[in-house]
N, C-alpha and C. Protein backbone atom coordinates (compact mmCIF):
# COMPACT_ATOMS: atom_id res chain seq x y z
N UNK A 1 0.85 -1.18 0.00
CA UNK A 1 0.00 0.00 0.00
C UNK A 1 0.89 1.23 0.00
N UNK A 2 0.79 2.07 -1.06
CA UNK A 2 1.05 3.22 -0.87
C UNK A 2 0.55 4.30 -0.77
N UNK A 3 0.92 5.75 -0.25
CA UNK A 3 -0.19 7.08 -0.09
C UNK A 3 0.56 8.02 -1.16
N UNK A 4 -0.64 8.78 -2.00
CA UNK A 4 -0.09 9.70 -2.41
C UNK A 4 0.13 11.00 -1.31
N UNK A 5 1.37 11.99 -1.70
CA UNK A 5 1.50 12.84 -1.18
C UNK A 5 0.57 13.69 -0.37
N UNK A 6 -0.02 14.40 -1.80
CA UNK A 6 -1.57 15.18 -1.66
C UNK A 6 -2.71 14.56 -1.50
N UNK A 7 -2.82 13.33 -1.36
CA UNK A 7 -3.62 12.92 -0.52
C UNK A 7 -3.42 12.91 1.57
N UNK A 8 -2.38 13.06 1.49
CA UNK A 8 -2.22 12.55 2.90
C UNK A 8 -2.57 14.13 3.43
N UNK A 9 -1.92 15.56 2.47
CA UNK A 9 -2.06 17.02 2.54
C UNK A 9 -3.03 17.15 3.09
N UNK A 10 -4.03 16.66 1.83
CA UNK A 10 -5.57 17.12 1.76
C UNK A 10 -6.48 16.64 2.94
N UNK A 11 -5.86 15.12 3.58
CA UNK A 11 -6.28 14.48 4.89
C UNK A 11 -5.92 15.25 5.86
N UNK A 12 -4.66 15.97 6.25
CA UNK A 12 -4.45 17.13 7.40
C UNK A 12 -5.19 17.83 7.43
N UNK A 13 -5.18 18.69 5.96
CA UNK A 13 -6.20 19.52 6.03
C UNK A 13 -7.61 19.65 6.88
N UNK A 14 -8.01 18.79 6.06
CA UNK A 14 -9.12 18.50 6.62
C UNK A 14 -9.54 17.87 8.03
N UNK A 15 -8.45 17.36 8.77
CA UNK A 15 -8.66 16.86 9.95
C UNK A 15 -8.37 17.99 11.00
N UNK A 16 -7.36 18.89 10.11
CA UNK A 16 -7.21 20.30 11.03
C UNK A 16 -8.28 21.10 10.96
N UNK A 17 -8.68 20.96 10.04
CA UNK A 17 -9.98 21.86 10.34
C UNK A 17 -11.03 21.33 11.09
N UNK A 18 -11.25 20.28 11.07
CA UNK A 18 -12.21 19.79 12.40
C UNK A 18 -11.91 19.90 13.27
N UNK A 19 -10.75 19.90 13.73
CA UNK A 19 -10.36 20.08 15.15
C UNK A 19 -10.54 21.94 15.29
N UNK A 20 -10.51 22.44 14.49
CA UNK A 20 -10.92 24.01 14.53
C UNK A 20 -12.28 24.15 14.96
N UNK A 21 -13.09 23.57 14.04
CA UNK A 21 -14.62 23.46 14.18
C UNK A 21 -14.74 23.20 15.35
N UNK A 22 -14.55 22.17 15.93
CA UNK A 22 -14.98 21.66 17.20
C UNK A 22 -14.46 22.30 18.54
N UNK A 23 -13.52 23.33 18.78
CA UNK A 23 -13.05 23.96 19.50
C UNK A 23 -13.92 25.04 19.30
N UNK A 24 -14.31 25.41 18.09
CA UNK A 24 -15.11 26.57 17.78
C UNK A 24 -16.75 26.36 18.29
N UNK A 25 -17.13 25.02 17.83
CA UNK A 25 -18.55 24.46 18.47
C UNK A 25 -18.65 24.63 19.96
N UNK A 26 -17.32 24.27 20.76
CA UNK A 26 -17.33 24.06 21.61
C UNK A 26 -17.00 25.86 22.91
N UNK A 27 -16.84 26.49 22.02
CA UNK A 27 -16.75 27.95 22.53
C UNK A 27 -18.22 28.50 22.32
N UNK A 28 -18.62 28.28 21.48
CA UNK A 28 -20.17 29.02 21.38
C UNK A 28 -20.80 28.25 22.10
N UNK A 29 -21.20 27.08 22.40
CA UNK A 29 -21.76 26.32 23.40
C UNK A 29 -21.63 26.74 24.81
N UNK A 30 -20.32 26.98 25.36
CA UNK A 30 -19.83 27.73 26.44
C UNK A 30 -20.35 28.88 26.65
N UNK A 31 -20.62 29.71 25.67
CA UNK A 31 -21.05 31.13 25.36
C UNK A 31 -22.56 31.54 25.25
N UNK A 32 -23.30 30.19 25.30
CA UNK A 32 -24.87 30.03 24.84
C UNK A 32 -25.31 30.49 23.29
N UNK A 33 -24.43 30.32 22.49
CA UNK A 33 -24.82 30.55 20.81
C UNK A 33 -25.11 29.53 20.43
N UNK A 34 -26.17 28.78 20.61
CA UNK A 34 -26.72 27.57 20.26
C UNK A 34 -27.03 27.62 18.89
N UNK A 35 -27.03 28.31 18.16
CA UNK A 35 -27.41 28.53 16.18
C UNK A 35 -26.13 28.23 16.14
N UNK A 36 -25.01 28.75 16.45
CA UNK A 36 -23.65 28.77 15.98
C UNK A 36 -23.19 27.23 15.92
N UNK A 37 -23.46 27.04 17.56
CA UNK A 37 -23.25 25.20 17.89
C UNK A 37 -23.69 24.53 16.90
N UNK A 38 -25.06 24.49 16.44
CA UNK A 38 -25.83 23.76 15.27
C UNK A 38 -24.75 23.59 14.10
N UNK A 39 -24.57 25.24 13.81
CA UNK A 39 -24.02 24.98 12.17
C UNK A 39 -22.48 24.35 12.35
N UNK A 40 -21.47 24.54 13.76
CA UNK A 40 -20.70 23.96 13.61
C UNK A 40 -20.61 22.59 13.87
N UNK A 41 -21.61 21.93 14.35
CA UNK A 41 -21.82 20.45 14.12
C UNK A 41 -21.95 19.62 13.36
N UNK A 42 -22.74 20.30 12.41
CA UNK A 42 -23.07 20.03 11.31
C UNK A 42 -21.96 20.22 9.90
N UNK A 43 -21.03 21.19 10.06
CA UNK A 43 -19.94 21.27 9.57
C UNK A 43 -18.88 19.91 10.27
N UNK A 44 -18.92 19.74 11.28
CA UNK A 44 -18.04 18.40 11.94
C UNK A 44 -18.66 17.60 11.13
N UNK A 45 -20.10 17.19 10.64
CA UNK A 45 -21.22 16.17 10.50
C UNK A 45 -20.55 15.90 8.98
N UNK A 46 -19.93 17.03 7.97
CA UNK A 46 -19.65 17.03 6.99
C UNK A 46 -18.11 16.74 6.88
N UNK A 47 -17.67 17.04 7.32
CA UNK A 47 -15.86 17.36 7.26
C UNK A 47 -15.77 15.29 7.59
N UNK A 48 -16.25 15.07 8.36
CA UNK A 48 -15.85 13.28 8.81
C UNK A 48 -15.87 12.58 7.41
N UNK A 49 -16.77 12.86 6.49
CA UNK A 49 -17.24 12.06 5.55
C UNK A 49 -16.08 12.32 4.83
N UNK A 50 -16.05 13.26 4.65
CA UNK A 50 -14.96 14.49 2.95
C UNK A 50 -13.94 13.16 3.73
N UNK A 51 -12.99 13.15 5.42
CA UNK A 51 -11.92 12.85 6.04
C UNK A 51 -11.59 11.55 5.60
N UNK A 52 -13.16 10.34 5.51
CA UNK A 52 -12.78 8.83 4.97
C UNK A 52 -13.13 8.84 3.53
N UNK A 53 -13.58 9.44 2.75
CA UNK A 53 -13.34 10.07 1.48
C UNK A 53 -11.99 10.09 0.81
N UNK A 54 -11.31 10.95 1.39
CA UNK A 54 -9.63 11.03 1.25
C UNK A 54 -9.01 10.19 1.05
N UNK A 55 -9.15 9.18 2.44
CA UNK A 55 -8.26 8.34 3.01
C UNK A 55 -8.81 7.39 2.08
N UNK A 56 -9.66 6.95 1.85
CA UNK A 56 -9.98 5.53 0.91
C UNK A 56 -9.30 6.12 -0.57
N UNK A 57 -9.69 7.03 -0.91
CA UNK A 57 -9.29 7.33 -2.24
C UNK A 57 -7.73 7.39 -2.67
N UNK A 58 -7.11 7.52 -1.02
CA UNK A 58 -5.49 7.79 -1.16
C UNK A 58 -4.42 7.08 -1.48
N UNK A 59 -5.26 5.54 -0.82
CA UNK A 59 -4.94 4.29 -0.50
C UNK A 59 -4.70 3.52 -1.68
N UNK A 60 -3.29 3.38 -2.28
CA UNK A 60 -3.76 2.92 -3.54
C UNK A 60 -2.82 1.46 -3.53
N UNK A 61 -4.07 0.18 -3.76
CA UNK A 61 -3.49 -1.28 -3.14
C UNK A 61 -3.07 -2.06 -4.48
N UNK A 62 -1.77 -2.25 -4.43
CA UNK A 62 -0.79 -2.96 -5.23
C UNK A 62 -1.10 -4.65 -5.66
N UNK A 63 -2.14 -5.09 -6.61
CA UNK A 63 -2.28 -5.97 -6.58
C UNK A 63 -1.23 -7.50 -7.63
């Protein structure tokens, strides 16, 4: 099995930004911005999928 480069990029990426989101979900929650909480959950709800998306597509198996 090997990874392409920009695949593994595009997997940080995107895993860094969830971890943004969710620090961010998790400040408006603290704060009582419950609309805010919603949409950044729902952005977590999206970003997971895009994350095993990546990773399957990156994965390229040597048969």
């Amino acid at each position: 099995m090997k990874r392409s480069y920009v695949s593994v990029a595009l997997l940080l990426a995107v895993l860094f930004m969830n971890i943004i989101v969710t620090q961010f979900m998790v400040h408006q929650y603290f704060y009582e911005n419950y609309t805010n909480t919603i949409v950044a959950a729902v952005i977590n709800v999206i970003l997971f999928p895009a994350a095993f998306l990546i990773y399957k597509k990156g994965v390229k198996i040597n048969d």
